[in-house]
N, C-alpha and C. Protein backbone atom coordinates (compact mmCIF):
# COMPACT_ATOMS: atom_id res chain seq x y z
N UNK A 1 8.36 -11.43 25.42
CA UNK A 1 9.00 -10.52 26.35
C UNK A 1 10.35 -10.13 25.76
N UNK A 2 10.67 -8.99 25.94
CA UNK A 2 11.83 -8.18 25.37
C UNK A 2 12.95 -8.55 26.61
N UNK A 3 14.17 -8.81 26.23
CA UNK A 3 15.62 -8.72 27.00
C UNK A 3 15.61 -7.36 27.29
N UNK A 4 16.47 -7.41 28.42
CA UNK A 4 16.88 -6.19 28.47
C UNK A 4 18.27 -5.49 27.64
N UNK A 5 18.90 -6.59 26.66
CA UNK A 5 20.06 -6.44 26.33
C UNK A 5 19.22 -6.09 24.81
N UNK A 6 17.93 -6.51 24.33
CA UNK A 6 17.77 -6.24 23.10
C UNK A 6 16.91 -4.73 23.15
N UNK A 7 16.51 -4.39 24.39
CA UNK A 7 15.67 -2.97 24.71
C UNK A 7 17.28 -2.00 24.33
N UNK A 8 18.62 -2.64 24.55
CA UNK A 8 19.13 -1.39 24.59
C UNK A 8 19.81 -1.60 23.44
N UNK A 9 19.86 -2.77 22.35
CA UNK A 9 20.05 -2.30 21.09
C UNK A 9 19.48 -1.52 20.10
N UNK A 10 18.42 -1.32 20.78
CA UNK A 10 17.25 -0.27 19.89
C UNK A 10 17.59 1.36 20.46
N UNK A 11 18.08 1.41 21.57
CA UNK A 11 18.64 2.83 21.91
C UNK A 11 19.95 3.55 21.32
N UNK A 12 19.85 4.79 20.94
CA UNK A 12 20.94 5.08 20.66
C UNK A 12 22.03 5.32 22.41
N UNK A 13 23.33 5.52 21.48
CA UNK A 13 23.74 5.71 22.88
C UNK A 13 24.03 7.60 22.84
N UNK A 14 24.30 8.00 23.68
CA UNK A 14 24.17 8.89 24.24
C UNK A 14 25.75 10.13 23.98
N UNK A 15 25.97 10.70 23.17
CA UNK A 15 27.42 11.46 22.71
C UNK A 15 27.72 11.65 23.76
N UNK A 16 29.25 11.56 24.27
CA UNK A 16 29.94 12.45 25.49
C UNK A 16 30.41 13.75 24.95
N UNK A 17 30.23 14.80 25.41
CA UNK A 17 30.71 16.00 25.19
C UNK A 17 30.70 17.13 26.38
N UNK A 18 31.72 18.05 26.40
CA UNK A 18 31.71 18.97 27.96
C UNK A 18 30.45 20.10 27.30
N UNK A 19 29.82 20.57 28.49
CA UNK A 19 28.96 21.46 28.15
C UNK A 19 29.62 22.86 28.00
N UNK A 20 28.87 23.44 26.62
CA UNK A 20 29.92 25.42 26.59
C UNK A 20 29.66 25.76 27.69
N UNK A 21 30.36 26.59 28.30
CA UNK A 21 30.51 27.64 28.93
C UNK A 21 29.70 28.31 29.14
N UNK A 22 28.94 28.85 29.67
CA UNK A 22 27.64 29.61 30.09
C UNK A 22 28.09 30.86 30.19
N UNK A 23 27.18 31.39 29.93
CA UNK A 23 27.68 33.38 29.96
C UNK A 23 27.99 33.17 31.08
N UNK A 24 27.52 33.11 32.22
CA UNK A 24 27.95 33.41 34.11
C UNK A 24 29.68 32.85 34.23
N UNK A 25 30.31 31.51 33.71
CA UNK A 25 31.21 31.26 33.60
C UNK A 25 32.41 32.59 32.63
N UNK A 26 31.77 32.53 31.56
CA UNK A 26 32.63 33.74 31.20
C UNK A 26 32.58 34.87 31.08
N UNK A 27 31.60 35.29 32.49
CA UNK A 27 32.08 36.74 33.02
C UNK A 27 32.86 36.51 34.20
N UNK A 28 33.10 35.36 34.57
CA UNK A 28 33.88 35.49 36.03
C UNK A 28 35.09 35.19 34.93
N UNK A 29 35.23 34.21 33.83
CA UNK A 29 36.49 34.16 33.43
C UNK A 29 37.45 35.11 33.72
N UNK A 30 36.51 36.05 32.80
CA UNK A 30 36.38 37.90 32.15
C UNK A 30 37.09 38.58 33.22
N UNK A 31 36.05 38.53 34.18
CA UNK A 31 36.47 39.47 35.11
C UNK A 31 37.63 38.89 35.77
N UNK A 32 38.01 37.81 36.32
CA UNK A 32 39.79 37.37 36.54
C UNK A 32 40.43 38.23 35.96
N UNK A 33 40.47 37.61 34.58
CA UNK A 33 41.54 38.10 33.68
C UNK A 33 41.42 39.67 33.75
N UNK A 34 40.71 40.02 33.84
CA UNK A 34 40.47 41.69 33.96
C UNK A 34 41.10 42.45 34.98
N UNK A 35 40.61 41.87 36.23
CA UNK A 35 41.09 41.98 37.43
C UNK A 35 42.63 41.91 37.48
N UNK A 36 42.96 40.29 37.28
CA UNK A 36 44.83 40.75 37.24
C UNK A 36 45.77 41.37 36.32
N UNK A 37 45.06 41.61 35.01
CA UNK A 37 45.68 42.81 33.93
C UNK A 37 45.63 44.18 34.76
N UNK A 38 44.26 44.00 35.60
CA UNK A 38 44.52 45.80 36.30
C UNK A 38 45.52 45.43 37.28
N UNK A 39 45.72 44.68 37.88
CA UNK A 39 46.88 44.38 39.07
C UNK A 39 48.09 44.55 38.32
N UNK A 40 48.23 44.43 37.94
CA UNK A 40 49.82 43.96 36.90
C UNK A 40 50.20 45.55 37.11
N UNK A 41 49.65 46.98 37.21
CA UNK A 41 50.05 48.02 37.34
C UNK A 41 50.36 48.05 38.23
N UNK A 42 50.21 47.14 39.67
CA UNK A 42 51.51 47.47 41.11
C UNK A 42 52.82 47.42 40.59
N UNK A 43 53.12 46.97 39.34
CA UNK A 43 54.57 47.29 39.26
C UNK A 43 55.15 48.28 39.11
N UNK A 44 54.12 49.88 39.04
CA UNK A 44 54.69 50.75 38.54
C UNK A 44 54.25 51.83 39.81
N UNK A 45 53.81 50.85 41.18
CA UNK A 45 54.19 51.47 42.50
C UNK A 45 55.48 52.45 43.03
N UNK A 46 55.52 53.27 43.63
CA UNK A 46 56.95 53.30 44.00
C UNK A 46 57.50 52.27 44.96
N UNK A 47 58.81 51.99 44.72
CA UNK A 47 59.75 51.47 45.58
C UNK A 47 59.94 52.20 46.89
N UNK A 48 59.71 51.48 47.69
CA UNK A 48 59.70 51.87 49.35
C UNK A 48 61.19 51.65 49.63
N UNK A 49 61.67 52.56 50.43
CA UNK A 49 63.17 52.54 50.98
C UNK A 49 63.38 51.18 51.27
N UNK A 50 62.79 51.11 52.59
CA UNK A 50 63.37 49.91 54.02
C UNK A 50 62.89 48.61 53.17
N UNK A 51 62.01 48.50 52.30
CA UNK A 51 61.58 47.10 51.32
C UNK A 51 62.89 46.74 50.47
N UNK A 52 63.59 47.89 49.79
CA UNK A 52 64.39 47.66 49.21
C UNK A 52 65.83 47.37 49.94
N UNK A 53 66.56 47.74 50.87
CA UNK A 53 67.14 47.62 51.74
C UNK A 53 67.35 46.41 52.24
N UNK A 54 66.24 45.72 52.84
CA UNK A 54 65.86 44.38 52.97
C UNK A 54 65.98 43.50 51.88
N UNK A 55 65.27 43.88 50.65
CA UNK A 55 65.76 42.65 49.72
C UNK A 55 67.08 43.18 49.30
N UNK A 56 67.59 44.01 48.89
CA UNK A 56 68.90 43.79 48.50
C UNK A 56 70.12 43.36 50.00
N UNK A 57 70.26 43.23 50.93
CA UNK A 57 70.67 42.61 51.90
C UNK A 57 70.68 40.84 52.32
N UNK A 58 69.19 41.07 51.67
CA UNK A 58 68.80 39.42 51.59
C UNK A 58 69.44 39.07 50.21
N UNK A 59 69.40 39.68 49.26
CA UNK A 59 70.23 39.08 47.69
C UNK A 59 71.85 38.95 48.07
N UNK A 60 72.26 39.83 49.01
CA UNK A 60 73.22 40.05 49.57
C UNK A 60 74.17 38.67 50.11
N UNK A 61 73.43 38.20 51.47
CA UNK A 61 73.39 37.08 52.20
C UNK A 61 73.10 35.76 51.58
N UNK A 62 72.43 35.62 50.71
CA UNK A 62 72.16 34.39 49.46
C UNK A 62 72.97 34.42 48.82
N UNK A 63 73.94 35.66 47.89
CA UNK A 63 74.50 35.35 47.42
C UNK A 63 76.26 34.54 48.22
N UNK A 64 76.13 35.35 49.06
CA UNK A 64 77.41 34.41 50.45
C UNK A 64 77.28 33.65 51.17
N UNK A 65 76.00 33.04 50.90
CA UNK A 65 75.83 31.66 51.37
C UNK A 65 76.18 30.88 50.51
N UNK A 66 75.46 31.00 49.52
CA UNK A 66 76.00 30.29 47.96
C UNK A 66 77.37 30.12 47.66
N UNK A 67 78.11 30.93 48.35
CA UNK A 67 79.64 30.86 47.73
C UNK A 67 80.39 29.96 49.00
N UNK A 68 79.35 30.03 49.99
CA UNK A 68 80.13 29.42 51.29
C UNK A 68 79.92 27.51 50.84
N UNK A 69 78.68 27.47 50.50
CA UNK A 69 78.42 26.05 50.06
C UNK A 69 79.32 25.46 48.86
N UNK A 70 79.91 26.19 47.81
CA UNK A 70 80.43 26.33 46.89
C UNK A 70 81.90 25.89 47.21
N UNK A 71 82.18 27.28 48.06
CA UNK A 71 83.75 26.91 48.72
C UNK A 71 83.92 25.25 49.39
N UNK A 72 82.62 25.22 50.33
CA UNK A 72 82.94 23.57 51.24
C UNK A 72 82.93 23.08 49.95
N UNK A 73 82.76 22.91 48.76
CA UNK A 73 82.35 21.55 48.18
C UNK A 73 83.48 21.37 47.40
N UNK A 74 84.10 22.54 46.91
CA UNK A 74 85.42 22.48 46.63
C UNK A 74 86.62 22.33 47.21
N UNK A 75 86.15 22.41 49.02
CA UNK A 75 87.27 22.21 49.80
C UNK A 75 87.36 20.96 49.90
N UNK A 76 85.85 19.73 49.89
CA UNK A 76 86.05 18.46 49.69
C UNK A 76 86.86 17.81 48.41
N UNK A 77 86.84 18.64 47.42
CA UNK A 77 87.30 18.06 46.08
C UNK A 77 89.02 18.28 46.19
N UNK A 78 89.31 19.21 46.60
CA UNK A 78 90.76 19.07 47.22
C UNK A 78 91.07 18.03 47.80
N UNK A 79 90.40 17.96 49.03
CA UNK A 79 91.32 16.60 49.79
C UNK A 79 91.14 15.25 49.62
N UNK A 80 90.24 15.41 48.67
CA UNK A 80 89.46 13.65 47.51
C UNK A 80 90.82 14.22 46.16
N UNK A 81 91.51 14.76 46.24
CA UNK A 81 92.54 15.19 45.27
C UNK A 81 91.30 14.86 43.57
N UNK A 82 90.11 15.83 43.18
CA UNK A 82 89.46 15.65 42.17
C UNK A 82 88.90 17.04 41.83
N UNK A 83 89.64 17.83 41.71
CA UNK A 83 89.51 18.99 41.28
C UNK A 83 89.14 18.81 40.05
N UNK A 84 87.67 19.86 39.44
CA UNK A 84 87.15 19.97 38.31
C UNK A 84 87.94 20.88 37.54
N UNK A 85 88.02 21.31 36.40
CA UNK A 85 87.94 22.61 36.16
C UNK A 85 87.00 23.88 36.20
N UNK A 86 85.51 23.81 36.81
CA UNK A 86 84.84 24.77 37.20
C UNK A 86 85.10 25.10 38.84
N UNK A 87 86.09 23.93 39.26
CA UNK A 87 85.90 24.56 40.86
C UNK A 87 87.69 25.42 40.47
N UNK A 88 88.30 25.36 39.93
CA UNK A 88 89.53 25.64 39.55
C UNK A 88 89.19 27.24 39.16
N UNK A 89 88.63 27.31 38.37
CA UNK A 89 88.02 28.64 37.74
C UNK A 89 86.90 29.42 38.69
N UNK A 90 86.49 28.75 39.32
CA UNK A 90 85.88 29.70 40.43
C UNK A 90 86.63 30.19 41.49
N UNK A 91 87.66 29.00 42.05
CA UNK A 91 89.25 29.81 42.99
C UNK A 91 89.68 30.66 41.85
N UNK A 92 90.03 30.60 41.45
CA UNK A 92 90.72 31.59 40.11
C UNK A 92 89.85 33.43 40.41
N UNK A 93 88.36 33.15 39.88
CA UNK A 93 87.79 34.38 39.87
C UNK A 93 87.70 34.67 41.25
N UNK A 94 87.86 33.78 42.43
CA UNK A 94 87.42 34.83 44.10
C UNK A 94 89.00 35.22 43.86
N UNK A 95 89.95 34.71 43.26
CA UNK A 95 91.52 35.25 43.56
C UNK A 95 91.89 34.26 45.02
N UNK A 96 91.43 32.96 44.71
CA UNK A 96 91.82 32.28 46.00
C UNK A 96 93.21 30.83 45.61
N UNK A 97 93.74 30.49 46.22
CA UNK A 97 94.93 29.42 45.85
C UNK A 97 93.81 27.72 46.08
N UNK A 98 94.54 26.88 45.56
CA UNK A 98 93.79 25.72 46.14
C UNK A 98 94.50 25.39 47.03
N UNK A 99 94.03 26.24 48.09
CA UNK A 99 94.54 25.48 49.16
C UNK A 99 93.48 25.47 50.25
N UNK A 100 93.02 24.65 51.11
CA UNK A 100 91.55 24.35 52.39
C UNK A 100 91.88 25.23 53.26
N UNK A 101 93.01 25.71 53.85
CA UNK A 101 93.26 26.65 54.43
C UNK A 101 92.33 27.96 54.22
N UNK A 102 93.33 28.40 52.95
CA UNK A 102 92.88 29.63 52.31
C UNK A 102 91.10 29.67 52.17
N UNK A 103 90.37 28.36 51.65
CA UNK A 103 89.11 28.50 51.61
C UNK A 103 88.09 28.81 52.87
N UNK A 104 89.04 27.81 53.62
CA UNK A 104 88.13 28.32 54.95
C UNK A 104 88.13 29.59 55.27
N UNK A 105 89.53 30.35 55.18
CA UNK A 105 89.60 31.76 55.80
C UNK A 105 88.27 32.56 55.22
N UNK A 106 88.32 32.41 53.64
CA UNK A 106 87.40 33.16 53.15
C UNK A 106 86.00 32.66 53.37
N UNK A 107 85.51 31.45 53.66
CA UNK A 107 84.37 31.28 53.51
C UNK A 107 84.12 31.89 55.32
N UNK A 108 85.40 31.94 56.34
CA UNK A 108 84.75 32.35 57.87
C UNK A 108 84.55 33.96 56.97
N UNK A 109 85.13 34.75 56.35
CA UNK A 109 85.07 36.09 56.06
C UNK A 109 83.66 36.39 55.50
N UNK A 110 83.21 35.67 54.79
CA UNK A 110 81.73 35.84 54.11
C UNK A 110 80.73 35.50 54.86
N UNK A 111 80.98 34.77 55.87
CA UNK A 111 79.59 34.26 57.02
C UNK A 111 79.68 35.45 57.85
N UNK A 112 81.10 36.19 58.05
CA UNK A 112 81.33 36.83 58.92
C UNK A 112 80.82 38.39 58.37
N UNK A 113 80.88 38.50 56.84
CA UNK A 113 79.96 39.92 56.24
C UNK A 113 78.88 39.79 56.53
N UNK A 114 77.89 38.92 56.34
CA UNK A 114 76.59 38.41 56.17
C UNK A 114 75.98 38.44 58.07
N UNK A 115 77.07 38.63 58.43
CA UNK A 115 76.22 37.83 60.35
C UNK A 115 76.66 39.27 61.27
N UNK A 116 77.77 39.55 61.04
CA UNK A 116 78.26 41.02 61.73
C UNK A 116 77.40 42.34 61.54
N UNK A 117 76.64 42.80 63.28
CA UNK A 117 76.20 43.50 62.92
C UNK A 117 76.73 44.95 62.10
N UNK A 118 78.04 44.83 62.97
CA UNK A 118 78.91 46.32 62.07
C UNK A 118 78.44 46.28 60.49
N UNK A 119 79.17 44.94 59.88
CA UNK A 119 79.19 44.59 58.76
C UNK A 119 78.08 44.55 57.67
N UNK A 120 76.99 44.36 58.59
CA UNK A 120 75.80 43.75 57.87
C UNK A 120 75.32 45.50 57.91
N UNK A 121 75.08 46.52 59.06
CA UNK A 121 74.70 47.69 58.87
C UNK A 121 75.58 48.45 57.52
N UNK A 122 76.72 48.19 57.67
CA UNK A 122 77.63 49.03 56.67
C UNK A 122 77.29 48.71 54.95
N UNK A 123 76.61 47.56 55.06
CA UNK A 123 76.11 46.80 53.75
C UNK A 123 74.46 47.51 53.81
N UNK A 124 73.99 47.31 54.49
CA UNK A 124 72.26 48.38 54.32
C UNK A 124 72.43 49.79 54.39
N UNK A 125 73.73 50.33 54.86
CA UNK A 125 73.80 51.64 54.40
C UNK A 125 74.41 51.92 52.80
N UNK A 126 75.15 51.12 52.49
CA UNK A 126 75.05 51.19 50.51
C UNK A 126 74.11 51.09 50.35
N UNK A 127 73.19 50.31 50.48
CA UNK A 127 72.02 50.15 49.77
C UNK A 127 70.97 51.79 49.84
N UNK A 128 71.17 52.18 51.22
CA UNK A 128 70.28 53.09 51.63
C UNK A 128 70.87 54.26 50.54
N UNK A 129 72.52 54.54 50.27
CA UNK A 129 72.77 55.76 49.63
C UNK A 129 72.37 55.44 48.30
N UNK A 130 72.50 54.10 47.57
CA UNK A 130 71.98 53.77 46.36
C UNK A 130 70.84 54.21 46.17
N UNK A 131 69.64 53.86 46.66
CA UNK A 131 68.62 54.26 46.98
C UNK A 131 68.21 55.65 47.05
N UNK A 132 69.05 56.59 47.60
CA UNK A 132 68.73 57.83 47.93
C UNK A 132 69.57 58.51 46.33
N UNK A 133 70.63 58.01 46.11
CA UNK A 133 71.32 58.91 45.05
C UNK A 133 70.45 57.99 43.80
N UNK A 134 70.01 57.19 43.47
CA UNK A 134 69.43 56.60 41.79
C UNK A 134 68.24 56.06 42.09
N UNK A 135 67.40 56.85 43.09
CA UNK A 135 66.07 56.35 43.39
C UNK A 135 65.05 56.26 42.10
N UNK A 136 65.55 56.98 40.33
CA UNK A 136 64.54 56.82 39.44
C UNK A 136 65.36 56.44 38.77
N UNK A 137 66.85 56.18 38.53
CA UNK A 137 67.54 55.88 37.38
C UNK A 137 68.43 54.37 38.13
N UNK A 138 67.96 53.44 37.70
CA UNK A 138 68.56 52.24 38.31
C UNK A 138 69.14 51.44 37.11
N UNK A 139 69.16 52.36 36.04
CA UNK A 139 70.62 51.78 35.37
C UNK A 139 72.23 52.21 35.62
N UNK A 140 72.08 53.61 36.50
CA UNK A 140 73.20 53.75 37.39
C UNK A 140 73.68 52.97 38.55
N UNK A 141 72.80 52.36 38.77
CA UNK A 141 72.87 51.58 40.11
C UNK A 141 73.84 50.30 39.57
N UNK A 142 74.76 49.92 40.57
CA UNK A 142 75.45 48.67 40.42
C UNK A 142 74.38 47.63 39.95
N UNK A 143 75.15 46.53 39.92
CA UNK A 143 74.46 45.08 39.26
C UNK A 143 73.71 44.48 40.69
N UNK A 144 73.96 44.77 42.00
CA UNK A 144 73.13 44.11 42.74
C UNK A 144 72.24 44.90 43.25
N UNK A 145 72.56 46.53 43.42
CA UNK A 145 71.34 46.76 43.76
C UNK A 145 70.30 46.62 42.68
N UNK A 146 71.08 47.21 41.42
CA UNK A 146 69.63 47.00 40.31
C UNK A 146 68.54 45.85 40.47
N UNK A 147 69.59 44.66 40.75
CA UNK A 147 68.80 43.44 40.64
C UNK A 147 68.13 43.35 42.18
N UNK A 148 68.31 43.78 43.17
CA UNK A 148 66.85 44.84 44.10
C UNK A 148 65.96 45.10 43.67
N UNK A 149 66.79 46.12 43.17
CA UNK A 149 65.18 47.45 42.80
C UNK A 149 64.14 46.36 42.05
N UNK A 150 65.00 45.61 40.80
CA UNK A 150 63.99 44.91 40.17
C UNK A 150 63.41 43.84 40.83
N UNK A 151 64.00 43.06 41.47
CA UNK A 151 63.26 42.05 42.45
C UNK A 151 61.86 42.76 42.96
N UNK A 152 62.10 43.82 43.80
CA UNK A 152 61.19 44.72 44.40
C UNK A 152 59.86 44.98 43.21
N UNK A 153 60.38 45.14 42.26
CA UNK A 153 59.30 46.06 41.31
C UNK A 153 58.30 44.47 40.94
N UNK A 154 59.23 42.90 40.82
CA UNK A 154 58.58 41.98 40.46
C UNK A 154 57.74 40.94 41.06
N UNK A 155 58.56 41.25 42.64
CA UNK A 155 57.20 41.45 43.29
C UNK A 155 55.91 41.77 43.10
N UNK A 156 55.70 43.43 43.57
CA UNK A 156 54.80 44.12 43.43
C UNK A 156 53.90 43.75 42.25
N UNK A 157 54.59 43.56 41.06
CA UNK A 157 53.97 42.91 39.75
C UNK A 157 53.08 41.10 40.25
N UNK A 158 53.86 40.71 40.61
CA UNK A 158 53.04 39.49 40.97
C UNK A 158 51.85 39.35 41.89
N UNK A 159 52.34 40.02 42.91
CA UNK A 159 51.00 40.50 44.11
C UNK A 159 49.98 41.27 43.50
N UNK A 160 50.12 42.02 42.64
CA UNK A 160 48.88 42.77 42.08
C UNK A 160 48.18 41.62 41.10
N UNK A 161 49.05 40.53 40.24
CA UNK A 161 48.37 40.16 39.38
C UNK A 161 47.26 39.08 40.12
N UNK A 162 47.93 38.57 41.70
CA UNK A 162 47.54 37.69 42.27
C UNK A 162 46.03 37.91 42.97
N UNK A 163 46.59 39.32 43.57
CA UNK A 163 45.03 40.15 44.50
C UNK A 163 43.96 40.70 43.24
N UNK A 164 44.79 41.41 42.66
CA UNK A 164 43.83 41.75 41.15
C UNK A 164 42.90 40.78 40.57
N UNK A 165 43.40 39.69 40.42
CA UNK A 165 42.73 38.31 39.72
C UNK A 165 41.34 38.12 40.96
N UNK A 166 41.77 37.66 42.59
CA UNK A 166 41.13 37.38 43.20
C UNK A 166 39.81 38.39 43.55
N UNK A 167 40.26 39.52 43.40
CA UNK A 167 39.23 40.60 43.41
C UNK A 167 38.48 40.61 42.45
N UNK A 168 39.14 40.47 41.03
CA UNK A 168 37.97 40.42 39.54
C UNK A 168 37.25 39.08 39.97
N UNK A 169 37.83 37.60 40.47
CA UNK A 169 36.77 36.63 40.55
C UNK A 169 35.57 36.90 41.26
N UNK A 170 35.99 37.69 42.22
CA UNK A 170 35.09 37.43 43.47
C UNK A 170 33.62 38.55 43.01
N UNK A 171 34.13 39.74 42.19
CA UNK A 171 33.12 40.55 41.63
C UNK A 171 32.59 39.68 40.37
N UNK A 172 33.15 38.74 39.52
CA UNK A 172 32.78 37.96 38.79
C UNK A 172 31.61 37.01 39.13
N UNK A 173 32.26 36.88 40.33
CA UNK A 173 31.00 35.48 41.07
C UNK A 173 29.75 36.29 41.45
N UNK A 174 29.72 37.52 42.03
CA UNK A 174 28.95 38.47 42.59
C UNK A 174 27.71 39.21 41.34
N UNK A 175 28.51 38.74 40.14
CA UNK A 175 27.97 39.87 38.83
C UNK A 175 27.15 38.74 38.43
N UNK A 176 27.56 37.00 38.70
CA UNK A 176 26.69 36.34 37.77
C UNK A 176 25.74 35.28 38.70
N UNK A 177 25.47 35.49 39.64
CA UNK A 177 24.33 35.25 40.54
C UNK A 177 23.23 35.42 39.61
N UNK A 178 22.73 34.29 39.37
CA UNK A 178 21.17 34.30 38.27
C UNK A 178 19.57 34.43 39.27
């Protein structure tokens, strides 16, 4: 009678290896990649007014939040008397003194651009004349709306590559039904 340990020295063993790819696999690859290369042309959508408006308002408000968090953290480093030299050089460029006083004033002034409706309309109407006067040339455009417009355009670029892709899979899956 044979072991069962000597039945399987007489067997080879068996290679591990992944199986290729089957044509059906790489036409859905195919068609993905196909699909979000054609998407990738929403970037050359037009820019919608009130879209742009909105994100540059919102780049707006991020960026004065950022400076409000900035200011508190430097207003702590004052009264811990441990002033860096980057918080030194950032009072320097707002044109502010080290003094907690002075920071607070400005950081109530920047919550107060960002939250006021007067304020906050008077800020979406730049945007709106930007918009209306360099609606195809946005290297005229200041540094924040530009960086709008382009936010806006990189968007649109991502959403197409995203829906594009999902649309080529789904005709991919549809094309290789055997």
């Amino acid at each position: 009678m044979v072991s069962y340990y000597e039945a399987q020295i007489g067997q080879m063993p068996t290679p591990y290896y992944s199986q290729p790819a089957t044509s059906s696999n790489k036409r859905k690859l195919g068609m993905t990649v196909a699909g979000g290369l054609i998407g990738m042309n929403a970037y050359y959508l037009p820019v919608n007014k009130d879209v742009y408006v909105q994100r540059g308002f919102d780049m707006t408000r991020d960026e004065a939040n950022s400076q409000v968090r900035t200011l508190k953290q430097i207003a702590k480093n004052i009264e811990k008397q441990s002033m860096t030299t980057e918080d030194k050089m950032f009072l320097q460029q707002l044109g502010l003194p080290e003094d907690v006083t002075a920071i607070t004033n400005h950081c109530k002034s920047l919550e107060e651009k960002v939250t006021n409706p007067a304020s906050v309309k008077q800020i979406k109407d730049k945007y709106i004349k930007a918009f209306d006067t360099n609606n195809k040339k946005t290297h005229l455009m200041d540094a924040v709306c530009s960086d709008a417009y382009r936010a806006v355009k990189r968007n649109k670029f991502w959403w197409g590559v995203g829906i594009g892709s999902g649309i080529g899979l789904a005709l991919g899956l549809m094309g290789s039904r055997d």
